[in-house]
Protein backbone atom coordinates (compact mmCIF):
# COMPACT_ATOMS: atom_id res chain seq x y z
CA UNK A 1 86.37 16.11 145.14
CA UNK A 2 89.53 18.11 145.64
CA UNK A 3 91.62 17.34 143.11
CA UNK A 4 94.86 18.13 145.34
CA UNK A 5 93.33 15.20 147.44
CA UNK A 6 93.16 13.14 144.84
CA UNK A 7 96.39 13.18 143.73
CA UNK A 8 97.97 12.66 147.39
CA UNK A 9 96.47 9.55 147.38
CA UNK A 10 97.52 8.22 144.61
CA UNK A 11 101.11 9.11 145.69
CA UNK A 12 100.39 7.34 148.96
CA UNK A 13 99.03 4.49 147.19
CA UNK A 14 102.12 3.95 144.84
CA UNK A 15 104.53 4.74 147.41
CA UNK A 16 103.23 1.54 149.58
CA UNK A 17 103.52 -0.62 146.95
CA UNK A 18 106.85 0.30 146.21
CA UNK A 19 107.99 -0.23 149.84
CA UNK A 20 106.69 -3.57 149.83
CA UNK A 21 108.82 -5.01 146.66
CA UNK A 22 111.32 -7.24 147.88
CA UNK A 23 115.14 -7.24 146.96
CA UNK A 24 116.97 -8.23 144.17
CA UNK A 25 117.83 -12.40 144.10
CA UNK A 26 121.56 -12.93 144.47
CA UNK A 27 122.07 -15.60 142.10
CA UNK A 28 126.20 -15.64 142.86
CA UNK A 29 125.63 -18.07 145.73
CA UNK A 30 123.98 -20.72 142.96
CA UNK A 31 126.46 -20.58 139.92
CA UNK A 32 129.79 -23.02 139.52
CA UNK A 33 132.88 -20.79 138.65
CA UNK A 34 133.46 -24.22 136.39
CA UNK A 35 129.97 -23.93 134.42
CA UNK A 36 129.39 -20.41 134.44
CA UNK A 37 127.00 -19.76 131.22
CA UNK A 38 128.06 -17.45 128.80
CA UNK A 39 127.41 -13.54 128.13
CA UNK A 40 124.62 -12.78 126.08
CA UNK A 41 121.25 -14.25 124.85
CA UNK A 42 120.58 -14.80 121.48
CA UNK A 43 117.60 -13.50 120.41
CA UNK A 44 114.51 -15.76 119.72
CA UNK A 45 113.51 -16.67 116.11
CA UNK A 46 110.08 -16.85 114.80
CA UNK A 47 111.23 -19.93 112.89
CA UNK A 48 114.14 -22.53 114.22
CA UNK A 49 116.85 -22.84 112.14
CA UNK A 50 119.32 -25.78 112.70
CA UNK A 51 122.53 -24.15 111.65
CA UNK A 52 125.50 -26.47 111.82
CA UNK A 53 129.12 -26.18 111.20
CA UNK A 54 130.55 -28.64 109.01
CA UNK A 55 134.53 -26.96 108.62
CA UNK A 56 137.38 -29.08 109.83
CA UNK A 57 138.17 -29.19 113.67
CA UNK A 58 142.06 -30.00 113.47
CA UNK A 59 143.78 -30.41 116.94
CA UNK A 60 140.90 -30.66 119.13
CA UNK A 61 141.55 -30.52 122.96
CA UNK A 62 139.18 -31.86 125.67
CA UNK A 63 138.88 -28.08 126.92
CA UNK A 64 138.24 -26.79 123.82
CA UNK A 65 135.76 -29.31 122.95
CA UNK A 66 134.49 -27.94 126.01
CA UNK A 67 133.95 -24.56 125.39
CA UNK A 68 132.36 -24.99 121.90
CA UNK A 69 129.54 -27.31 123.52
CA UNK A 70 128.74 -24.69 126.05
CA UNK A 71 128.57 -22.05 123.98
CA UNK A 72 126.46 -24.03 121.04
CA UNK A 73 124.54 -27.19 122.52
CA UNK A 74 120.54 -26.57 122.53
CA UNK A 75 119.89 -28.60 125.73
CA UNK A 76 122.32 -25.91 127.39
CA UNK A 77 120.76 -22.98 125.68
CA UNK A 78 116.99 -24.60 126.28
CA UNK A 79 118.16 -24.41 130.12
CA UNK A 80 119.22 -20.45 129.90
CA UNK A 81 115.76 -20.35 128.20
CA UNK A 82 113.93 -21.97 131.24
CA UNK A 83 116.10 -19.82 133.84
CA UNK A 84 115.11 -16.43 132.42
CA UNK A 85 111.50 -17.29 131.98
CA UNK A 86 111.62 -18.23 135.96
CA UNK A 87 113.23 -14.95 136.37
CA UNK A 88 109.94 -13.73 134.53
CA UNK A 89 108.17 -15.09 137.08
CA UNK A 90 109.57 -13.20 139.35
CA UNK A 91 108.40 -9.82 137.82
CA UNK A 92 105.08 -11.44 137.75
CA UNK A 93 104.76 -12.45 141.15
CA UNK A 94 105.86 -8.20 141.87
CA UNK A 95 103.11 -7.04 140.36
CA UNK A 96 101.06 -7.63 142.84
CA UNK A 97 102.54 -4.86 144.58
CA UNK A 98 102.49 -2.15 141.69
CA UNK A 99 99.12 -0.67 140.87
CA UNK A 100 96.43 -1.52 137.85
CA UNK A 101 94.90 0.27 135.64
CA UNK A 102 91.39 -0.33 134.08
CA UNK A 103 88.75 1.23 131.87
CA UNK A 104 85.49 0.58 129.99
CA UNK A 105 83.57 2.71 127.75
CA UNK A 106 80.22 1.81 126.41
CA UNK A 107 77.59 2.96 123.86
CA UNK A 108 74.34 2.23 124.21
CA UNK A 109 71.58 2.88 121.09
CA UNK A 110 67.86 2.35 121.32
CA UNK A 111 66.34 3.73 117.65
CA UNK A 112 63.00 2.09 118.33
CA UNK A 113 60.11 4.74 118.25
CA UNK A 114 57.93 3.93 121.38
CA UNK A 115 54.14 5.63 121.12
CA UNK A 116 52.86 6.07 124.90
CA UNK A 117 48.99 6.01 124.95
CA UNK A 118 47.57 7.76 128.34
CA UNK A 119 43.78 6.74 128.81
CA UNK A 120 41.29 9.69 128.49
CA UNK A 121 44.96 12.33 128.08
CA UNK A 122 45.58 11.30 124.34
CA UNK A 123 49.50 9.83 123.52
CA UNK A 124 52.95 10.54 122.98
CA UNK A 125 55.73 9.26 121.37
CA UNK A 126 59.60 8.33 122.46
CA UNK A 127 62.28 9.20 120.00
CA UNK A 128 65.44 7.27 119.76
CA UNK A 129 68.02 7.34 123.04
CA UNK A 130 71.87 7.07 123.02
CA UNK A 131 73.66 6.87 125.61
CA UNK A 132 78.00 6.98 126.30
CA UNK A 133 79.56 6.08 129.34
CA UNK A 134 82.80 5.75 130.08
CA UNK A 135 85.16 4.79 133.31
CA UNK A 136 88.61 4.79 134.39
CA UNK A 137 90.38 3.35 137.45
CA UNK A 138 93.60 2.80 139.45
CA UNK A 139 93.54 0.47 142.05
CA UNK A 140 96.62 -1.29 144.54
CA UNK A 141 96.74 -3.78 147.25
CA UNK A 142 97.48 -1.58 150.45
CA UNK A 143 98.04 -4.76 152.85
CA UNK A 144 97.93 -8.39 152.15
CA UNK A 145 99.22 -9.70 155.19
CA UNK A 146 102.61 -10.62 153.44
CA UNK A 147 100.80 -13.14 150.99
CA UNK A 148 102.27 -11.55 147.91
CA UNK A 149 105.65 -11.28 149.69
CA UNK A 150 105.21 -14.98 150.19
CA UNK A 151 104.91 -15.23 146.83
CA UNK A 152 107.68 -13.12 145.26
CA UNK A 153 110.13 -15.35 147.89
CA UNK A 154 108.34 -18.50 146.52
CA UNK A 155 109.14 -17.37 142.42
CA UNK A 156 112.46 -16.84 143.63
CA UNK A 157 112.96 -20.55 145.04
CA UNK A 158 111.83 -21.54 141.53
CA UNK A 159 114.27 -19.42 139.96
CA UNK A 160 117.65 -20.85 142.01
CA UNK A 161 115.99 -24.22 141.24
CA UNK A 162 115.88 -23.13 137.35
CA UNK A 163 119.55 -21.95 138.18
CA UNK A 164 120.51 -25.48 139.06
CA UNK A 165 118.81 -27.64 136.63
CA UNK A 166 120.92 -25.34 134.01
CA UNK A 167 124.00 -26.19 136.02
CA UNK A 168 123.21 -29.74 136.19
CA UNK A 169 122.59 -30.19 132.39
CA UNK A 170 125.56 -28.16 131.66
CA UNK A 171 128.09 -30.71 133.94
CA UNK A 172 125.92 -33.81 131.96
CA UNK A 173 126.89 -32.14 129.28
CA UNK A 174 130.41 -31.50 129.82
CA UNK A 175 130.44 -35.29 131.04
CA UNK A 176 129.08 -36.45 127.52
CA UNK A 177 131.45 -34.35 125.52
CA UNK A 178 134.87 -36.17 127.23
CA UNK A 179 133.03 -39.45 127.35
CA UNK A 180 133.05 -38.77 123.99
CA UNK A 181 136.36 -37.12 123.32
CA UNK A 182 138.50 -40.19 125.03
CA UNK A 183 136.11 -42.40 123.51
CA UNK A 184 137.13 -41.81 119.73
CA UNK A 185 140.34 -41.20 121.19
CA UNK A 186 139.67 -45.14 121.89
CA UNK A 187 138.41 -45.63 118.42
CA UNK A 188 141.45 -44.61 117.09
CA UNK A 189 144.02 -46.50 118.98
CA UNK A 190 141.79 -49.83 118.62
CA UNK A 191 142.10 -48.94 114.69
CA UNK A 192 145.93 -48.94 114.76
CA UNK A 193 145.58 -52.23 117.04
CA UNK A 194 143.18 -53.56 114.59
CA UNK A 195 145.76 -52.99 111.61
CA UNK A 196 148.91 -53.82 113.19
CA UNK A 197 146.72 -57.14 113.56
CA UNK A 198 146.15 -57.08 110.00
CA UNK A 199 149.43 -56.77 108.60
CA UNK A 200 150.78 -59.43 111.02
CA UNK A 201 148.12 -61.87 109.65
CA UNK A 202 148.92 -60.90 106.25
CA UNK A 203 152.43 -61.86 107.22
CA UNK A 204 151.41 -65.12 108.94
CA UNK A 205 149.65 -65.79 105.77
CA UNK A 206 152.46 -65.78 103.43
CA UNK A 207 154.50 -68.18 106.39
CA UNK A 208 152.07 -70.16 106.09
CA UNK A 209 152.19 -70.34 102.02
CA UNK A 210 155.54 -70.80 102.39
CA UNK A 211 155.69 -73.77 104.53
CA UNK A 212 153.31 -75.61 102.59
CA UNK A 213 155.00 -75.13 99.41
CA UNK A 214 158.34 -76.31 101.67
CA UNK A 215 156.35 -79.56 102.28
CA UNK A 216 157.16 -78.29 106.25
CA UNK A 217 152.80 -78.60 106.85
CA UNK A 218 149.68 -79.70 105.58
CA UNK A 219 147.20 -77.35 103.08
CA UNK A 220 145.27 -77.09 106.28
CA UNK A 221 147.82 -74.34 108.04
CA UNK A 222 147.19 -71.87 105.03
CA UNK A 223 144.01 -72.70 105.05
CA UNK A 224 143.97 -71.33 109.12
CA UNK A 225 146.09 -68.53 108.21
CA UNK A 226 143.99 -66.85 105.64
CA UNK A 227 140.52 -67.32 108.01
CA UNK A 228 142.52 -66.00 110.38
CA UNK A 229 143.95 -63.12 108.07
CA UNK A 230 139.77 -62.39 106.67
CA UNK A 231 139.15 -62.31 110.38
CA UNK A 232 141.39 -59.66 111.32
CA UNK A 233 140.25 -57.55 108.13
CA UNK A 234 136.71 -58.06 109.39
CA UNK A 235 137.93 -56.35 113.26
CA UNK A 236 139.47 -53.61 111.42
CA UNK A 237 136.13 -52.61 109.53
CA UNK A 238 134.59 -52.93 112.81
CA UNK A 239 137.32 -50.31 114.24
CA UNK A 240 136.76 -48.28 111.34
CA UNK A 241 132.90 -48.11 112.09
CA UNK A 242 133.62 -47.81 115.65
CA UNK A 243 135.69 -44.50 114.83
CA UNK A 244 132.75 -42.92 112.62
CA UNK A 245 130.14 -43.53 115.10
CA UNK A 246 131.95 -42.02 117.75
CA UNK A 247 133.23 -38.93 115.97
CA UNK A 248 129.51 -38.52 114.81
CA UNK A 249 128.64 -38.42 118.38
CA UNK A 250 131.31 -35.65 119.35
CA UNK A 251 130.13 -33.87 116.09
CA UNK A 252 126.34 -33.71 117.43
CA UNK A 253 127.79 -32.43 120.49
CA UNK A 254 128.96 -29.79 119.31
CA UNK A 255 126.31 -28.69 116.98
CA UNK A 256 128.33 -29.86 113.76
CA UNK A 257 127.55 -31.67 110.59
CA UNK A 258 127.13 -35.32 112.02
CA UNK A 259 130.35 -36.33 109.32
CA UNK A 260 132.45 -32.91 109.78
CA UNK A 261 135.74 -33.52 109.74
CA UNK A 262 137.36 -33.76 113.82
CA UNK A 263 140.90 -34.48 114.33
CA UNK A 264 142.09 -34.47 117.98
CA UNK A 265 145.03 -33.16 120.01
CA UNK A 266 147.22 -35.41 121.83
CA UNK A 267 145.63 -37.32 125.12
CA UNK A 268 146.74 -37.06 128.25
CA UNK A 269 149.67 -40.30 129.76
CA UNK A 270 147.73 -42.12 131.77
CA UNK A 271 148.20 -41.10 135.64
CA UNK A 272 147.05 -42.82 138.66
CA UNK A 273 145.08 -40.46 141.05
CA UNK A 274 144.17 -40.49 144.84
CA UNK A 275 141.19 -39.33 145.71
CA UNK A 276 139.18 -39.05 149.53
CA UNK A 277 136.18 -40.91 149.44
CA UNK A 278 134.58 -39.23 152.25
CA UNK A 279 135.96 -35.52 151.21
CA UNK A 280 134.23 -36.71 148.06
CA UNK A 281 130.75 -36.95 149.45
CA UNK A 282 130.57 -34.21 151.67
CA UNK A 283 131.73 -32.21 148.41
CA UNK A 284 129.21 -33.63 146.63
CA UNK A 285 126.27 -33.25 149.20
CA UNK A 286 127.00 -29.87 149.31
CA UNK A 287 127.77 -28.73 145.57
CA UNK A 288 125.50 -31.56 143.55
CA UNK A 289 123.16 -29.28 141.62
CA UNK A 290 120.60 -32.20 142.12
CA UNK A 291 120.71 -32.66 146.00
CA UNK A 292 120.64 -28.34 146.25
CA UNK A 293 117.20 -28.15 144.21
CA UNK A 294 115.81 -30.30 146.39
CA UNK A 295 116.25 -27.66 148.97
CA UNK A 296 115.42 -24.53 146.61
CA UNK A 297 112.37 -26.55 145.53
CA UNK A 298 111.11 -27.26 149.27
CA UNK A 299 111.56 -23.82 150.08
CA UNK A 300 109.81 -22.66 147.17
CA UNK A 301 106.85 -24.78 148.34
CA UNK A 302 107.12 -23.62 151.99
CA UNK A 303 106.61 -19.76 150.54
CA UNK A 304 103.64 -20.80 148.52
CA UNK A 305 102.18 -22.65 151.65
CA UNK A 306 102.60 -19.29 153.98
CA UNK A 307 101.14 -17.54 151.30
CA UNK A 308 97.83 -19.50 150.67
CA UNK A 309 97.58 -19.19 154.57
CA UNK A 310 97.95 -15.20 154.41
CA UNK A 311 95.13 -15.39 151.72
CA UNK A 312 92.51 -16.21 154.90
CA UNK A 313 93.10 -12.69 156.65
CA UNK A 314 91.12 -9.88 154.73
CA UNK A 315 93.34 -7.57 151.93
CA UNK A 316 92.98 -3.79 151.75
CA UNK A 317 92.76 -2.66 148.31
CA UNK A 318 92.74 1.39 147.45
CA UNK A 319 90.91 2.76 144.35
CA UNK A 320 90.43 5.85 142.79
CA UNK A 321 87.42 5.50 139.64
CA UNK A 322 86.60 8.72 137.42
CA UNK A 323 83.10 8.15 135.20
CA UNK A 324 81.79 9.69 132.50
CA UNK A 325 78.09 9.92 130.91
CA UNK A 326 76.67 11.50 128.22
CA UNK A 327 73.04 11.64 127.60
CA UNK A 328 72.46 13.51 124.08
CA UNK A 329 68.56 14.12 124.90
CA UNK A 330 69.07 15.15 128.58
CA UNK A 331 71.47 17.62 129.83
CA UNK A 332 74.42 16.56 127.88
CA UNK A 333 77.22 14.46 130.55
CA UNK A 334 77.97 14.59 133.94
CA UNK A 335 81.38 13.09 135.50
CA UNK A 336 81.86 11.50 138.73
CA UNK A 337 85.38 11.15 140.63
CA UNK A 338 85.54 8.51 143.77
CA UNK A 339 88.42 7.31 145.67
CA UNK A 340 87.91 3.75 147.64
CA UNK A 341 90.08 2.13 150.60
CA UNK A 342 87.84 -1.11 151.02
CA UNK A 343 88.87 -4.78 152.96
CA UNK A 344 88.19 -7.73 150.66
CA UNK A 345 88.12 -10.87 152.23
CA UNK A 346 87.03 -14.50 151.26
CA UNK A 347 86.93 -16.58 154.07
CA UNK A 348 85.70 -19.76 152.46
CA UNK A 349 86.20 -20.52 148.69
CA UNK A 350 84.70 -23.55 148.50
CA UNK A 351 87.61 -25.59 150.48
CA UNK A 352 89.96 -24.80 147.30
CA UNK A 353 93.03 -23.43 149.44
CA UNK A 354 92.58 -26.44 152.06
CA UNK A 355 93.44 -28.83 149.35
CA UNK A 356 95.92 -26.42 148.16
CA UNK A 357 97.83 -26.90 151.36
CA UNK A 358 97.40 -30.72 151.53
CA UNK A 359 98.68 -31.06 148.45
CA UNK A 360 101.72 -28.77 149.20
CA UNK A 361 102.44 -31.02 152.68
CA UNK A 362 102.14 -34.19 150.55
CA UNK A 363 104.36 -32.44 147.97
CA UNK A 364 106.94 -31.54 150.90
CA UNK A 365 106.66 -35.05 151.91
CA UNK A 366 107.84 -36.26 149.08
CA UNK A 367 110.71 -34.17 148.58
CA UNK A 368 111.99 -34.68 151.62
CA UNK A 369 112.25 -38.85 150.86
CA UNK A 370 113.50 -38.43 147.81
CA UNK A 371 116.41 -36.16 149.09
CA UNK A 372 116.93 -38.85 151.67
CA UNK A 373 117.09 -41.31 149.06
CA UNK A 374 119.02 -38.62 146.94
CA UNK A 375 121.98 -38.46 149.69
CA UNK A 376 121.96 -42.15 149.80
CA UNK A 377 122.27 -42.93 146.13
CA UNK A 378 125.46 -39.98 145.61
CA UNK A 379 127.29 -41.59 148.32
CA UNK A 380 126.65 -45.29 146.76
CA UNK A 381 127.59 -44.13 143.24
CA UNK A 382 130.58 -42.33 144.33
CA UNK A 383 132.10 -45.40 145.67
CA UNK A 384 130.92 -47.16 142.91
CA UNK A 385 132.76 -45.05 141.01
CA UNK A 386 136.09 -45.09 143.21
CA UNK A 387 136.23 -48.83 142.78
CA UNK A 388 135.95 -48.54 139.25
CA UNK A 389 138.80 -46.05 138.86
CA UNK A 390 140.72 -48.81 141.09
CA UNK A 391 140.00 -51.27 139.07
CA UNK A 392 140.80 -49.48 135.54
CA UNK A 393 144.57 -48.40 137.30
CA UNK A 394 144.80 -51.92 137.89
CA UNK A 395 143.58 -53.46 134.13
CA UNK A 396 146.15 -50.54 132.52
CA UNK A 397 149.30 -51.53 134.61
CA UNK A 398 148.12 -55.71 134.10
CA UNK A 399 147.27 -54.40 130.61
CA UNK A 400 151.06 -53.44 129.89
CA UNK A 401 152.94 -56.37 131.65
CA UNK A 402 150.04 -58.18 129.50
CA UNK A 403 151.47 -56.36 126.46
CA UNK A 404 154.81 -57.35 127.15
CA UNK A 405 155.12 -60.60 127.73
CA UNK A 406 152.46 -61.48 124.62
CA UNK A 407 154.43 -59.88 122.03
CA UNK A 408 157.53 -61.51 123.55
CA UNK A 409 155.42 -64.60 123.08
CA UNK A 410 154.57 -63.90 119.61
CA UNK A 411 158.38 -63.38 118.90
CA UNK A 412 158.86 -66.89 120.32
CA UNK A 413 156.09 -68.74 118.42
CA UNK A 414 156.48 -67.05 115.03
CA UNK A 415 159.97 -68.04 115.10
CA UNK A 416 159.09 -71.36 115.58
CA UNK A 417 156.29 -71.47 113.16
CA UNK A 418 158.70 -70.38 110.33
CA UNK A 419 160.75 -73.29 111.36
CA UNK A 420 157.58 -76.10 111.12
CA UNK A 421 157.99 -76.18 115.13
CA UNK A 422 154.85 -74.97 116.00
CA UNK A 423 150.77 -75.11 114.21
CA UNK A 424 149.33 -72.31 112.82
CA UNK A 425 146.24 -72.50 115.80
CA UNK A 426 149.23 -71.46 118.38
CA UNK A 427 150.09 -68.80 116.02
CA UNK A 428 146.91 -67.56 115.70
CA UNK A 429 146.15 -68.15 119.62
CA UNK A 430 149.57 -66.35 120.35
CA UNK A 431 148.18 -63.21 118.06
CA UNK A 432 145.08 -63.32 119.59
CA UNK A 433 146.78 -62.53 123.01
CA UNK A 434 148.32 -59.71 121.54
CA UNK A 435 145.64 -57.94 120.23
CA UNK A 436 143.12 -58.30 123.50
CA UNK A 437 146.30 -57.40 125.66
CA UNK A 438 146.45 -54.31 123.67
CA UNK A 439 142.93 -53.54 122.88
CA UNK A 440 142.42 -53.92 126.68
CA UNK A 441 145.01 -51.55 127.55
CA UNK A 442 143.40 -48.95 125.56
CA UNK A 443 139.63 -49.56 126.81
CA UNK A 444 141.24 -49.41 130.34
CA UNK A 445 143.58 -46.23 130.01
CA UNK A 446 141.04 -43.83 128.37
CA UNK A 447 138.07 -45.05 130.49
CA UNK A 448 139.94 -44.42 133.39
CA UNK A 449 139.62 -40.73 132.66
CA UNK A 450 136.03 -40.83 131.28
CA UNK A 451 135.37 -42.19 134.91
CA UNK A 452 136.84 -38.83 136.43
CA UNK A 453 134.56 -36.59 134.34
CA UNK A 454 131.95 -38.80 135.57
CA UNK A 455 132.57 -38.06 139.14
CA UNK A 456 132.71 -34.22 137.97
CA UNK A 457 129.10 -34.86 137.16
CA UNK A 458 127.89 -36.46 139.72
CA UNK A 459 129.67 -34.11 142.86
CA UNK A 460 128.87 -30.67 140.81
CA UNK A 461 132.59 -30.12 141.46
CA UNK A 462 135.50 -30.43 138.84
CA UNK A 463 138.46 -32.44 139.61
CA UNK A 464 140.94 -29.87 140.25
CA UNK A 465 139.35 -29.68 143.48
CA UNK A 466 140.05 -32.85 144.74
CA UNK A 467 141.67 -34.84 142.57
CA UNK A 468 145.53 -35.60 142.91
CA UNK A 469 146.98 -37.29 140.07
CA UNK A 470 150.46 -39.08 140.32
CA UNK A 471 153.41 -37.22 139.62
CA UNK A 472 151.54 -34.17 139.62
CA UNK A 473 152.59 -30.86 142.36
CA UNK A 474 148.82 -30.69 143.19
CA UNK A 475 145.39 -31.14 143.03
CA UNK A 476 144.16 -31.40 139.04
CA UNK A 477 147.61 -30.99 137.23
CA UNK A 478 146.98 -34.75 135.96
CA UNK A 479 144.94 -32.91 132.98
């Protein structure tokens, strides 16, 4: 053969399967400007390490908490892991339209000595035979009737799907971090409730002592006064190991030593905020990262269907083989050069691709309910959520008239329990008031905003977008 030939058609053959690669994925269109991940992959270690950081956080904001989960959860980076090996997939699925190349070689050995007896000629003998052969060959799919295209468009559904599961465990994420960044904000102010508590017991106590010993009450009041005093010193080791827990929590977060050392920055005052229920919903139908896969995912299974159905038409596949012999008793080798264009095609495989395609209906099916169901259960939890926001910027402002009159209360009745007016139960009962007055203002005022970063979560959209908090000159300056 011509080896000009030869080499023209390998040419052709490469330059066809170059023209059939499709274009580049934008992945833009899929990525939050709020969760964008960050530059750089770190490489992959034979051996995981857990490296943690265990020096002091002092001032730590909600934003940078933030940041330093982003950048240093595993769940997030576990996600990036998962996105580029779909983006591997992708490569894969191109192959199809690049060529292959095979070879074989082969020795063959026979050392037996055969004698060959002719009747009435006398005999002969065979000596030993080797034999090398040896082949080479580059083949390519000319025309598949788009079933690798199918493909390539289905690996790249899979990859914007990837894209949005990272984006979705990146806003959970987010979410967990300031659920847990107001919540030992929480911690802390229940502690100072907890020992203002304290100390005012203590003081009750030694009232209480001092009226006896007046002959103004009974044993029994100083009795009260100190169960009531071991009581309160009880709730404050209970705030105490409210505060650990929940800084251990913000520590694993961020990929620190579970008792590293966190001291936060200031919280934000507590602002009320209007929001638009319905502007709420349609942002979350079209930016939750959950209701979008649904859609990347059934269009990833539409491109796999179209491509199992290209797979019944025939595929032309071009080959060019080059073999080699060598025969050390014959002649000595001999080559052969052969370039194929052939159609392949496997009409019936055993009904293999018609289950294929039942399963992918059933499969589309049931991704369509469940985005149904999907729609139906972000609209129900946003409103959900909007009446619990209500209902927190109710509890704070009851919280603080709440607040108000009890300690004015407490004035009243410690007053008179100095004087022998009043029993040590209303003392105590007065006190009590206090302290749930106050410990509900604080459960109220920081959950408030822990119900905000919720919605974030669940509408794939953060609140600057459509939040407006009071006081504030626009949407999102409430943080």
């Amino acid at each position: 053969m011509n080896p000009s030939v030869v080499c023209t058609g390998l040419a052709t053959l490469l330059l066809l399967g170059a023209c059939a690669a499709p274009l580049d994925l934008d992945e833009g269109a899929y990525r939050s400007r709020s969760y964008a991940p960050a530059e750089g992959r770190a490489a992959v270690d034979t051996e995981p390490e857990l490296k943690l950081d265990a020096a002091p956080l002092e001032g730590l904001n909600l934003q940078r908490a933030r940041d330093l989960a982003l950048v240093r959860n595993h769940t997030v980076k576990a996600a990036a892991a998962a996105v580029e090996a779909a983006r591997a997939r992708i490569a894969e699925a191109r192959a199809a339209f690049l060529p292959t190349v095979s070879g074989r070689i082969q020795r063959s050995v026979n050392e037996k000595v055969t004698t060959v007896s002719i009747p009435g000629g006398g005999s002969f003998s065979l000596s030993p035979s080797y034999e090398t052969t040896g082949s080479a060959q580059l083949a390519i799919s000319l025309f598949a009737f788009g079933r690798d295209v199918e493909a390539v468009k289905a690996a790249r559904a899979e990859l914007t799907t990837q894209i949005l599961d990272e984006r979705f465990v990146r806003q959970q994420l987010l979410f967990e971090v300031t659920q847990a960044w107001y919540r030992l904000h929480e911690s802390h102010a229940q502690v100072q409730v907890a020992q203002d508590a304290v100390v005012s017991s203590a003081r009750q106590l030694e009232d209480a002592k001092n009226i006896v010993k007046a002959g103004r009450a009974t044993r029994d009041t100083e009795l009260t006064a100190k169960v009531e005093w071991l009581a309160r010193r009880q709730d404050m080791i209970i705030a105490n190991n409210a505060v650990i827990h929940a800084q251990r929590i913000l520590n694993v977060l961020l990929v620190r030593e579970v008792d590293a050392v966190v001291t936060l920055g200031a919280a934000p005052d507590f602002q009320k905020v209007t929001i638009d229920a319905n502007q709420l919903v349609s942002l979350g139908r079209r930016h939750s990262p959950t209701l979008v896969a649904f859609r990347s995912r059934r269009i990833a299974l539409e491109h796999h269907r179209e491509s199992i159905e290209r797979s019944f038409a025939p595929e032309i596949v071009g080959a060019v083989n080059q073999s080699y012999s060598n025969f050390r008793e014959a002649t000595g080798y001999s080559t052969n050069l052969q370039a194929t264009i052939a159609a392949e095609w496997t009409p019936v495989n055993g009904g293999r691709r018609i289950g294929q395609l039942q399963e992918i209906h059933a499969n589309l099916v049931q991704l369509r309910e469940q985005e149904l169901q999907a729609h139906q259960d972000l609209e129900l939890d946003v409103r959900r959520l909007l009446l619990d926001i209500a209902e927190t910027e109710s509890a704070v402002e009851l919280a603080r008239e709440a607040i108000v009159a009890a300690e004015e209360n407490f004035r009243i009745i410690s007053d008179r329990f100095r004087r022998g007016k009043v029993t040590a139960r209303e003392q105590l009962e007065a006190q009590t008031t206090l302290s749930n007055a106050r410990f509900a203002f604080n459960q109220s005022r920081f959950g408030h905003r822990t119900l905000i970063a919720s919605l974030e979560a669940q509408i794939g959209v953060a609140s600057d977008d459509w939040a407006i908090f009071e006081g504030a000159t626009g949407k999102g300056d409430g943080k």
